[in-house]
C-alpha atoms as a PDB file:
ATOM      1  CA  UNK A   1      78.175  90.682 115.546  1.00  0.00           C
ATOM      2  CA  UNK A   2      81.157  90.024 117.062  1.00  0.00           C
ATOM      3  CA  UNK A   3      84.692  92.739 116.687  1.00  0.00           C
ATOM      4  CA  UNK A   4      86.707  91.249 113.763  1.00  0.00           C
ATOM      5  CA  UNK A   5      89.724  89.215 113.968  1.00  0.00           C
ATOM      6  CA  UNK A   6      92.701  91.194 113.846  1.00  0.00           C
ATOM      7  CA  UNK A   7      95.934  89.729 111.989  1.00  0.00           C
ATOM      8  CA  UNK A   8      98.707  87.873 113.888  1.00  0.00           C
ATOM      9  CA  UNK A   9     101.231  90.191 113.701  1.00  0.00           C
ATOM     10  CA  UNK A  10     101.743  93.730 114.174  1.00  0.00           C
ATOM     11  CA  UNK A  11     103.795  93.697 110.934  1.00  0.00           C
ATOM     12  CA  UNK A  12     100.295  93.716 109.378  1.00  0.00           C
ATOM     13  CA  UNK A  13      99.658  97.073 111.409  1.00  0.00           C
ATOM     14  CA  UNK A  14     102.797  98.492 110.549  1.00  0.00           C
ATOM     15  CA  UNK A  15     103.239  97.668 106.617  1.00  0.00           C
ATOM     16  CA  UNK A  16      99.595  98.047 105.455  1.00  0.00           C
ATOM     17  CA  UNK A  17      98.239 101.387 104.053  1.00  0.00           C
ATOM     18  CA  UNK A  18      94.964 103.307 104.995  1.00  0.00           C
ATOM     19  CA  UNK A  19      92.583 103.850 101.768  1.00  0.00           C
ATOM     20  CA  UNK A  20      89.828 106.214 101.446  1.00  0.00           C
ATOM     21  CA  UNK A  21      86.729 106.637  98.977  1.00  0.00           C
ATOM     22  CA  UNK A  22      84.991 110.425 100.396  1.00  0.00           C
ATOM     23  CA  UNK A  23      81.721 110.917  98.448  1.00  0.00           C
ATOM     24  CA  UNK A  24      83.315 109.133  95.166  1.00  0.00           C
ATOM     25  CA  UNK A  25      81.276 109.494  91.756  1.00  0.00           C
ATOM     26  CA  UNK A  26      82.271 107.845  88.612  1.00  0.00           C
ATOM     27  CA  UNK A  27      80.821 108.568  84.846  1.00  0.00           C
ATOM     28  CA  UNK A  28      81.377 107.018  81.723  1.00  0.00           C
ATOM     29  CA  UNK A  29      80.096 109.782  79.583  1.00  0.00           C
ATOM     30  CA  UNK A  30      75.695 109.849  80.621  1.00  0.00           C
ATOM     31  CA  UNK A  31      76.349 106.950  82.555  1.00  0.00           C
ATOM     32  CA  UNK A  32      76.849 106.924  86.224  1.00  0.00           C
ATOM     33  CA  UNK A  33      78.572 104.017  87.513  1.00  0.00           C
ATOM     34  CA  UNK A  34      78.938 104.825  91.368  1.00  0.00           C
ATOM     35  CA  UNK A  35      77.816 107.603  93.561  1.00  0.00           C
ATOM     36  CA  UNK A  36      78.536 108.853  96.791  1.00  0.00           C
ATOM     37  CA  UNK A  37      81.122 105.767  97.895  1.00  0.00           C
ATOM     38  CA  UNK A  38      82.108 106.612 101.278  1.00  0.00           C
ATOM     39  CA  UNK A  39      84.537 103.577 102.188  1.00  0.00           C
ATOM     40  CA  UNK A  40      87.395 103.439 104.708  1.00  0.00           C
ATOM     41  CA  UNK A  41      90.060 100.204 104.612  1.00  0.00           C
ATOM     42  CA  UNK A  42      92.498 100.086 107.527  1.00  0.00           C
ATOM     43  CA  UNK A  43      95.925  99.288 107.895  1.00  0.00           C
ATOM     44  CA  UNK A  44      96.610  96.392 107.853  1.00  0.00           C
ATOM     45  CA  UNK A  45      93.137  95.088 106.499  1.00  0.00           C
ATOM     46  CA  UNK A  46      91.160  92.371 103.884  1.00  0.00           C
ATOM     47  CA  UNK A  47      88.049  94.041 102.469  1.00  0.00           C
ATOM     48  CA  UNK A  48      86.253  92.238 100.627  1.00  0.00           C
ATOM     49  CA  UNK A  49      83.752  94.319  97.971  1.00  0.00           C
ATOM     50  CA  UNK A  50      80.697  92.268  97.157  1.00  0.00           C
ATOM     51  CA  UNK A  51      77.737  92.706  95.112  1.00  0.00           C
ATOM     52  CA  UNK A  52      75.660  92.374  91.859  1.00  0.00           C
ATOM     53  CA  UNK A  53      77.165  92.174  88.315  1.00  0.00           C
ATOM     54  CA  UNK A  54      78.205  94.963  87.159  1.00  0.00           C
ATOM     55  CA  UNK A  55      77.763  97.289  90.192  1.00  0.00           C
ATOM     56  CA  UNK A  56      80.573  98.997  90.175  1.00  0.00           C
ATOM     57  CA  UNK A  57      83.063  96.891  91.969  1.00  0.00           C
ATOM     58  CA  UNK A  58      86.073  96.778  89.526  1.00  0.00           C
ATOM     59  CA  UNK A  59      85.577 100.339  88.748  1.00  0.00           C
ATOM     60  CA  UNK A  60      85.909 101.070  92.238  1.00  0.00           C
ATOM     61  CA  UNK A  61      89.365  99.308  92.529  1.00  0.00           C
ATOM     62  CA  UNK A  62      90.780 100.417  89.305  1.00  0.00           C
ATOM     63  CA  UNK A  63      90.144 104.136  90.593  1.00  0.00           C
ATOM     64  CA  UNK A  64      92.124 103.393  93.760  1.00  0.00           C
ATOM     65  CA  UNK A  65      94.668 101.763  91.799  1.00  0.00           C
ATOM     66  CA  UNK A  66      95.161 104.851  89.649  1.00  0.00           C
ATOM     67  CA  UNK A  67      93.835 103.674  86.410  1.00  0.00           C
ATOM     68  CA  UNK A  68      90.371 105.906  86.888  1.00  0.00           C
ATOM     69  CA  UNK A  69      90.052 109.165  88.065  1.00  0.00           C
ATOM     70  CA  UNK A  70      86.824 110.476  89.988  1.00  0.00           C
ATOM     71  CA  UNK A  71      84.419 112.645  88.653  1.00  0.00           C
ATOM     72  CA  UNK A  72      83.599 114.301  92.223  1.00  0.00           C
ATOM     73  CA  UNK A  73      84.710 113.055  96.006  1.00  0.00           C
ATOM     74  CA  UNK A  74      88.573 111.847  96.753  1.00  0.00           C
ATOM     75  CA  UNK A  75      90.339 108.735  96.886  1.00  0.00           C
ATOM     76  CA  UNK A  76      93.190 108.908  99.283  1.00  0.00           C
ATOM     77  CA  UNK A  77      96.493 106.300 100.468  1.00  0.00           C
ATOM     78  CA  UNK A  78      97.562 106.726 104.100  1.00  0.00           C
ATOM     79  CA  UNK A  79      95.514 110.792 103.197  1.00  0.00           C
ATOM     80  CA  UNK A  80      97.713 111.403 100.222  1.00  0.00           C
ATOM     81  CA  UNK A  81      95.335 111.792  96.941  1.00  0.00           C
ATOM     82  CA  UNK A  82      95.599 108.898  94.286  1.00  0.00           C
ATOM     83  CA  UNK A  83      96.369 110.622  90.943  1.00  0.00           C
ATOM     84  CA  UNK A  84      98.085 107.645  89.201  1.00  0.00           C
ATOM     85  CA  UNK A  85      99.053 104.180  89.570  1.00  0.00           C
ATOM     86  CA  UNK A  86     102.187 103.666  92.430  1.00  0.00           C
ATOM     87  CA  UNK A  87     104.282 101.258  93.524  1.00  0.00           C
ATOM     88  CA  UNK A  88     102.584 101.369  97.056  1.00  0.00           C
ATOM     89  CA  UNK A  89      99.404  99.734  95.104  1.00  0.00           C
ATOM     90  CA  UNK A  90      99.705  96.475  93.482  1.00  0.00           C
ATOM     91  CA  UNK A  91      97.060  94.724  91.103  1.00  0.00           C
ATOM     92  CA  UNK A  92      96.186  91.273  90.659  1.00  0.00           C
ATOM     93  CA  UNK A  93      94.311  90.691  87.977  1.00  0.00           C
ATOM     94  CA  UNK A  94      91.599  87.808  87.073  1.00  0.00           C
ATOM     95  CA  UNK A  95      93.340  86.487  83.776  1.00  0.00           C
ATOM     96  CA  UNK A  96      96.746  85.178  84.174  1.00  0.00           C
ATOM     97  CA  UNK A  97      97.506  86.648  80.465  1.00  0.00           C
ATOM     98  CA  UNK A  98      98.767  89.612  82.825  1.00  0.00           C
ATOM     99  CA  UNK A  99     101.663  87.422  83.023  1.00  0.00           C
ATOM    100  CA  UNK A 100     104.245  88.133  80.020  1.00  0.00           C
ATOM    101  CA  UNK A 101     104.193  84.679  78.326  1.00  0.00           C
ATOM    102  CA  UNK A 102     108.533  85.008  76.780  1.00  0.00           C
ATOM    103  CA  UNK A 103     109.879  85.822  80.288  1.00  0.00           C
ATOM    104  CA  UNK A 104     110.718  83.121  82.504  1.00  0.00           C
ATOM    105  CA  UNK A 105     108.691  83.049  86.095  1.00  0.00           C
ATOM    106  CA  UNK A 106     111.217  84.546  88.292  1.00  0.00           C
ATOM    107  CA  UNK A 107     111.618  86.965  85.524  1.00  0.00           C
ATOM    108  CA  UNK A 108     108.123  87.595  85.650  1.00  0.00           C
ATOM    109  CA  UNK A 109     108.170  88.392  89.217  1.00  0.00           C
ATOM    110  CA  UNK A 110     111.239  90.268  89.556  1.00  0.00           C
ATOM    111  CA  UNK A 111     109.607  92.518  86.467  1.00  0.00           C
ATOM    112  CA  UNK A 112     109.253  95.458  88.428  1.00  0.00           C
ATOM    113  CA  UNK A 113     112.190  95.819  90.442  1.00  0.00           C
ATOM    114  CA  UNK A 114     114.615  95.477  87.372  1.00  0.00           C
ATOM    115  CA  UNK A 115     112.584  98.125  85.221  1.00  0.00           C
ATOM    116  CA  UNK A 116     113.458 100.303  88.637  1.00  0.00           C
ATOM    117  CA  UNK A 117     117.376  99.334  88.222  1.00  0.00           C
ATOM    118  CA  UNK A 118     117.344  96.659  91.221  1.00  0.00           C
ATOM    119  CA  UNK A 119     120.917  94.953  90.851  1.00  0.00           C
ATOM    120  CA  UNK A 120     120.760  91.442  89.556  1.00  0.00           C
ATOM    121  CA  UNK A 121     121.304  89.906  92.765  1.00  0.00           C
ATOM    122  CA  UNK A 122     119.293  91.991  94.658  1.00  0.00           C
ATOM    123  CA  UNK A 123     116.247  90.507  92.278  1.00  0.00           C
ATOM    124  CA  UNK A 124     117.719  86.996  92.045  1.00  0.00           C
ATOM    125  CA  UNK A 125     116.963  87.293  96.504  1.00  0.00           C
ATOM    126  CA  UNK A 126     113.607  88.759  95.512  1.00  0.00           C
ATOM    127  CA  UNK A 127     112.461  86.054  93.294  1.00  0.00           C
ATOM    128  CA  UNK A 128     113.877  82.923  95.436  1.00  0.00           C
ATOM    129  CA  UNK A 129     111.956  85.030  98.819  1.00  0.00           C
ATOM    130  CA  UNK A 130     108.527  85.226  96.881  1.00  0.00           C
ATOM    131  CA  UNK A 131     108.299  82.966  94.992  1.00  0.00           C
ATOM    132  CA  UNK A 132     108.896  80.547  97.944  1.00  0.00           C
ATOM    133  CA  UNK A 133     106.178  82.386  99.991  1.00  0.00           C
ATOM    134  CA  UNK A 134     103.699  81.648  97.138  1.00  0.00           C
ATOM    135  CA  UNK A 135     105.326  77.419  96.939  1.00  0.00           C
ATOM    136  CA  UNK A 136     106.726  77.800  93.906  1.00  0.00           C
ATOM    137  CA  UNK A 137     110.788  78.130  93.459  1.00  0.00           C
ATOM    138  CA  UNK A 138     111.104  75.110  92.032  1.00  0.00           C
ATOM    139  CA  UNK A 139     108.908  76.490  89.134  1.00  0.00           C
ATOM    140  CA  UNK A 140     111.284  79.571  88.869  1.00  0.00           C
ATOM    141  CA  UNK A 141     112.607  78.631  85.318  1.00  0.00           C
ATOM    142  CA  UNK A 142     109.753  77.438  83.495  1.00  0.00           C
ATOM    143  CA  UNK A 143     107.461  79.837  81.082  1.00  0.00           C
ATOM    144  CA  UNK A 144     103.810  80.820  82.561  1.00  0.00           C
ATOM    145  CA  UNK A 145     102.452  78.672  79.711  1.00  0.00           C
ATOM    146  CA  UNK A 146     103.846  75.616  81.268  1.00  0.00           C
ATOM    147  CA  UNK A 147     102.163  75.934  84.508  1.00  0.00           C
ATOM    148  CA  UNK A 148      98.177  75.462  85.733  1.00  0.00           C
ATOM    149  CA  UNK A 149      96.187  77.915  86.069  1.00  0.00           C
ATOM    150  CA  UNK A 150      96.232  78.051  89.860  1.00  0.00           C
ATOM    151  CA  UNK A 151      99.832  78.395  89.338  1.00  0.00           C
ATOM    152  CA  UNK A 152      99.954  81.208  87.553  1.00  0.00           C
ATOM    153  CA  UNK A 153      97.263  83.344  89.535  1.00  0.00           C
ATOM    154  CA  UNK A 154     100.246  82.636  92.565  1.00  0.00           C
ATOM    155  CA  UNK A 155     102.467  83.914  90.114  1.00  0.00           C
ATOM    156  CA  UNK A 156     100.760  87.206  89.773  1.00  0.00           C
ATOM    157  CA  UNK A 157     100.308  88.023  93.323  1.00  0.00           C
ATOM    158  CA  UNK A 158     104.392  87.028  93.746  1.00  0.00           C
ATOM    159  CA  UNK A 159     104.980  89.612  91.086  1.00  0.00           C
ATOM    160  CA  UNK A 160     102.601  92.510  92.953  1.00  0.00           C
ATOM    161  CA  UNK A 161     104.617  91.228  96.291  1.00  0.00           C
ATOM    162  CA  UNK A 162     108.326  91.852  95.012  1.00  0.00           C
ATOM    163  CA  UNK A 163     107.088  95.447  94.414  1.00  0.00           C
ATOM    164  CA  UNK A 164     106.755  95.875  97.867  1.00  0.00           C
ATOM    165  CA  UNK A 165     102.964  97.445  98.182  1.00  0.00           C
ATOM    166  CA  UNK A 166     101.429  98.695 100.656  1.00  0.00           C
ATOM    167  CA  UNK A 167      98.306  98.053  99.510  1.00  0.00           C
ATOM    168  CA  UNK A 168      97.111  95.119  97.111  1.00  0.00           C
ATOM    169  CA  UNK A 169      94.007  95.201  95.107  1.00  0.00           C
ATOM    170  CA  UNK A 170      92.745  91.866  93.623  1.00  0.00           C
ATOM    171  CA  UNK A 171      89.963  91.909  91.101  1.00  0.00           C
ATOM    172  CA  UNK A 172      88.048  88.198  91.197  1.00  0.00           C
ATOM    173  CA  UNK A 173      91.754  86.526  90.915  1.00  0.00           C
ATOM    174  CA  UNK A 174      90.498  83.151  91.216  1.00  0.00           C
ATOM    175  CA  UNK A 175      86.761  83.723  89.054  1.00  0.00           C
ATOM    176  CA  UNK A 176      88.534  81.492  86.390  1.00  0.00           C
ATOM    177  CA  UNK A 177      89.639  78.484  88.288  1.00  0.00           C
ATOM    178  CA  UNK A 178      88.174  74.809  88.772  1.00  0.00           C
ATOM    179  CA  UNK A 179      86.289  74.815  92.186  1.00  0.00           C
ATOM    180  CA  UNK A 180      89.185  72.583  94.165  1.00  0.00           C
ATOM    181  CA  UNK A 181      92.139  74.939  93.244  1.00  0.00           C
ATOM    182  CA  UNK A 182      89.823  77.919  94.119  1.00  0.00           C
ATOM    183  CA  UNK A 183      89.716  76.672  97.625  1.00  0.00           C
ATOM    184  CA  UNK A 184      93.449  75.998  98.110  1.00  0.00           C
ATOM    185  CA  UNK A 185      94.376  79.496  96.644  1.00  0.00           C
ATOM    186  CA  UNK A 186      91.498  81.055  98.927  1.00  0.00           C
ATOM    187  CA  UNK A 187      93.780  79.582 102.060  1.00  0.00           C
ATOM    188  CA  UNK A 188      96.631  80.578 100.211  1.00  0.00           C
ATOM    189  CA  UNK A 189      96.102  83.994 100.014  1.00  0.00           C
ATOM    190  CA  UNK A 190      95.244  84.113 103.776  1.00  0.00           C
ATOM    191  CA  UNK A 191      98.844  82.957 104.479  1.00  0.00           C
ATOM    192  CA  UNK A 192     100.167  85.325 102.163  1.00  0.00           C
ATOM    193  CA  UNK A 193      97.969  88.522 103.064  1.00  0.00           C
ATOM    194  CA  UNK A 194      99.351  87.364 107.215  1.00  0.00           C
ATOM    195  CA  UNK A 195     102.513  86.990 106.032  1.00  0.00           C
ATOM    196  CA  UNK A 196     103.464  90.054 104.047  1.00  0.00           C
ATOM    197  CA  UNK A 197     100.974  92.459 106.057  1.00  0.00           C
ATOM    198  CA  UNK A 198      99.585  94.313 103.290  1.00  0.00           C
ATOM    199  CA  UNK A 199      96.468  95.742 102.864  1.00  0.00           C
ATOM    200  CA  UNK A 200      94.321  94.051 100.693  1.00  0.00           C
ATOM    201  CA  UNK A 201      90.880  95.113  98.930  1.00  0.00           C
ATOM    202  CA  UNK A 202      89.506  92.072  96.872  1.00  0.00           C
ATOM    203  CA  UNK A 203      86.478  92.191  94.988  1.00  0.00           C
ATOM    204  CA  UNK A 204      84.230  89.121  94.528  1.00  0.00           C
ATOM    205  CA  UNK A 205      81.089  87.687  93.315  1.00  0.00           C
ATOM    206  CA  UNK A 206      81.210  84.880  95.775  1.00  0.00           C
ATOM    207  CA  UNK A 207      79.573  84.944  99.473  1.00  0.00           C
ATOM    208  CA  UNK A 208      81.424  81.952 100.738  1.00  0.00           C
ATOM    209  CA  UNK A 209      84.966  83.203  99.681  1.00  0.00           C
ATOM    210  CA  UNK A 210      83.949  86.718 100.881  1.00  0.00           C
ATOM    211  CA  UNK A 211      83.440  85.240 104.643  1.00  0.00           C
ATOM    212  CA  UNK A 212      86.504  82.759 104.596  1.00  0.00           C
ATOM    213  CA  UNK A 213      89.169  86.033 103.496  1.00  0.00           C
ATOM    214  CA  UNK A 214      87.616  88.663 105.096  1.00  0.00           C
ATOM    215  CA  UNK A 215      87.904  91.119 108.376  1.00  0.00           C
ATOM    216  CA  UNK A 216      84.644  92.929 106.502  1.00  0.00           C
ATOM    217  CA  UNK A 217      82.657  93.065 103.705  1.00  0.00           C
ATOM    218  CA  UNK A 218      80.772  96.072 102.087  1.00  0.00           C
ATOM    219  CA  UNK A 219      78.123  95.117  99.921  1.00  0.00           C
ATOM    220  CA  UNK A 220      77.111  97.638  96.928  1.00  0.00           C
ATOM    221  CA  UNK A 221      74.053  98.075  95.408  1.00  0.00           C
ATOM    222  CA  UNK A 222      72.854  97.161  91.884  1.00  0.00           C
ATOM    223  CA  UNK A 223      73.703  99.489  89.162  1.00  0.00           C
ATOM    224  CA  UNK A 224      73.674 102.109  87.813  1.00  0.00           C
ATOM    225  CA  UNK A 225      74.652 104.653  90.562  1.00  0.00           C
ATOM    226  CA  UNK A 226      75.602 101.866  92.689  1.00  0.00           C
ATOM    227  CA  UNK A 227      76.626 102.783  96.210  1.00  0.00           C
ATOM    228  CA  UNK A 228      77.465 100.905  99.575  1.00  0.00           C
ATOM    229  CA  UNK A 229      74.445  99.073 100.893  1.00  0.00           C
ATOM    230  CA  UNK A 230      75.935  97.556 104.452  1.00  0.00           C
ATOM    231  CA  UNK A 231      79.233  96.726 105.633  1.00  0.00           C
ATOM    232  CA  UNK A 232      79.506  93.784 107.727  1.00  0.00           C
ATOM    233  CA  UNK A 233      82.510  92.382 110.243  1.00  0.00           C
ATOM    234  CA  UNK A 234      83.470  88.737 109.868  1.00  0.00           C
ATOM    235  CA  UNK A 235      83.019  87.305 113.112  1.00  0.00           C
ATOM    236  CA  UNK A 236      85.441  84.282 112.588  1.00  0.00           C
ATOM    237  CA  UNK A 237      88.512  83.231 114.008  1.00  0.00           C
ATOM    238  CA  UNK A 238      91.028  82.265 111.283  1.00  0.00           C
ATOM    239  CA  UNK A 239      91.401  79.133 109.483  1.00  0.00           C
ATOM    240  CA  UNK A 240      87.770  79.976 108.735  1.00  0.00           C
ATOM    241  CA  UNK A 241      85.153  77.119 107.762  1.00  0.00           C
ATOM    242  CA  UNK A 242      81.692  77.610 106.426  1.00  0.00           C
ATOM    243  CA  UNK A 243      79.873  75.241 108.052  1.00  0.00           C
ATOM    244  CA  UNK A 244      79.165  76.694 111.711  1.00  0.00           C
ATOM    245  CA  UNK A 245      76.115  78.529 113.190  1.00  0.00           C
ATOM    246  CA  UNK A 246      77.913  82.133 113.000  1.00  0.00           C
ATOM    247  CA  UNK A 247      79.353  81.399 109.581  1.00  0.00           C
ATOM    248  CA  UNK A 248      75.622  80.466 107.967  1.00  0.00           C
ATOM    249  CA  UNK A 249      74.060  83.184 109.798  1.00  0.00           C
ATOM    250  CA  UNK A 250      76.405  85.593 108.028  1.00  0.00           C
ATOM    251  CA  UNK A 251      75.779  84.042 104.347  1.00  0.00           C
ATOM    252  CA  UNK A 252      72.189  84.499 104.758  1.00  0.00           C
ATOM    253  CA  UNK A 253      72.013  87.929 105.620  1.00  0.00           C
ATOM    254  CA  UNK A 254      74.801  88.396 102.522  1.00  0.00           C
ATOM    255  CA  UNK A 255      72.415  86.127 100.552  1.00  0.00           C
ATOM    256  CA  UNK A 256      69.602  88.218 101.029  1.00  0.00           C
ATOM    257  CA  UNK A 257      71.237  92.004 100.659  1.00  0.00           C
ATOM    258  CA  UNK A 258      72.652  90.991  97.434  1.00  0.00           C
ATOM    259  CA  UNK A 259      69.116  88.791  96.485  1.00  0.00           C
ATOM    260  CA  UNK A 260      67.260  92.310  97.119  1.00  0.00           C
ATOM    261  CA  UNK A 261      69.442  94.508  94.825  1.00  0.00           C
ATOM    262  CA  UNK A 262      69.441  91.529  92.261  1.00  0.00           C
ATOM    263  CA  UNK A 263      65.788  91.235  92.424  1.00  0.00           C
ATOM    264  CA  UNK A 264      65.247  95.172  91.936  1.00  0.00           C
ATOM    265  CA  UNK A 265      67.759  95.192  88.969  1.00  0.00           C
ATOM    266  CA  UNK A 266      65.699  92.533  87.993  1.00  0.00           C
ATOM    267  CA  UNK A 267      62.166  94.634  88.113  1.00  0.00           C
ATOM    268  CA  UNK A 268      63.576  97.484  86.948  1.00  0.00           C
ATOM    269  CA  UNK A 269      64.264  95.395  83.425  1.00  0.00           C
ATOM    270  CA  UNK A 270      60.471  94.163  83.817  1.00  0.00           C
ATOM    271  CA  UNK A 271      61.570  90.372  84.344  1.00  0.00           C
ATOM    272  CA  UNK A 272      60.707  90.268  87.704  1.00  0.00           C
ATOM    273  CA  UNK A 273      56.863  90.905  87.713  1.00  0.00           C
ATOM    274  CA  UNK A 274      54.510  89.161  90.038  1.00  0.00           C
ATOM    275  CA  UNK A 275      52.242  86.519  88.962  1.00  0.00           C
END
């Protein structure tokens, strides 16, 4: 395949962090979750993780965030180790109920910077700068309970934003939402991700969203033990569409790594057996 798209700026190269996974395990007590994740993310980057239920891709991202620790192999930022959550990694989650329900929305975003003793004006600029890059200052005074869903999930990644991360790590933010406001926030976060030239690691269960958002996708295996089946470069010049040659080629191949590990899972349980 073609060499991926890089972003349009070079404050993309220059703000993003480096992330490494060296020979990462991961227990829960007997069970093994992941083995032997060897994954690198460039500066500057949008990795997509893709793969069956309950494979291992959340796990993965809350160990980089800090919330997990390894049982053997490393998890580095820029070749520092990750030992707990930082401000250089920021999380957006699926459910909006991150959001904190009695604060306003610029409150909400600004959250951060005031527990670190920002001065009030200082997080009054913050709130009016990103809340405006996610299109919504004129929503800055209303509660998260009076706005959509869609709305909110822009809320969240405003609030990771104003902390000023190097590297953000979004766990199937838009698995929740209706089907049209999935689309817009899939474009949305695009502009964002080329706009604030972070690194970005974003897990998903869908193929199409995977190729629109993309520079590459690693695909895991089924669980347990999951690992990293094939990486893949997106070979698409951005505003992306799913609907050409190079675009559908890509799917299928995606389609039919992910169909093999489902179908073993599958046989494994004894539901798959042949007729």
């Amino acid at each position: 395949m073609m060499a991926v798209t890089q972003p349009a700026t070079d404050l993309a190269r220059t703000r993003g962090a480096s992330a490494r996974f060296d020979g990462v395990g991961i227990r829960f007590g007997a069970f093994q979750a992941v083995r032997d994740i060897d994954l690198e993310i460039t500066a500057g980057e949008f990795l997509c993780l893709l793969g069956p239920s309950g494979c291992g891709k959340s796990t993965l991202l809350s160990t980089l965030a800090g919330y997990l620790s390894p049982g053997s192999g490393s998890v580095t930022v820029d070749g520092a180790p990750v030992t707990e959550p930082g401000p250089d990694r920021g999380m957006v989650f699926q459910s909006s109920e991150a959001l904190f329900d009695w604060l306003t929305v610029a409150q909400n975003v600004t959250f951060g910077p005031r527990m670190r003793g920002v001065p009030k004006a200082e997080c009054a600029r913050i709130a009016d700068e990103y809340l405006g890059l996610v299109g919504l200052r004129h929503c800055a005074d209303r509660r998260p309970g009076q706005l959509s869903g869609g709305m909110r999930q822009r809320v969240q990644i405003a609030r990771v934003l104003a902390n000023g991360p190097r590297l953000v790590l979004m766990d199937e933010p838009f698995g929740s939402l209706d089907s049209q406001t999935r689309e817009v926030l899939q474009v949305e976060t695009d502009r964002i991700w080329r706009s604030s030239g972070c690194t970005v690691l974003f897990v998903t269960h869908d193929i199409g969203e995977a190729i629109l958002l993309a520079d590459r996708i690693a695909v895991m295996t089924a669980g347990p033990a999951a690992s990293i089946k094939s990486i893949y470069r997106v070979p698409l010049d951005r505003p992306r569409s799913l609907v050409g040659a190079e675009a559908l080629e890509l799917a299928a191949a995606l389609r039919a790594d992910i169909g093999e590990e489902v179908r073993k899972t599958m046989r494994d349980q004894g539901l798959d057996q042949p007729a």
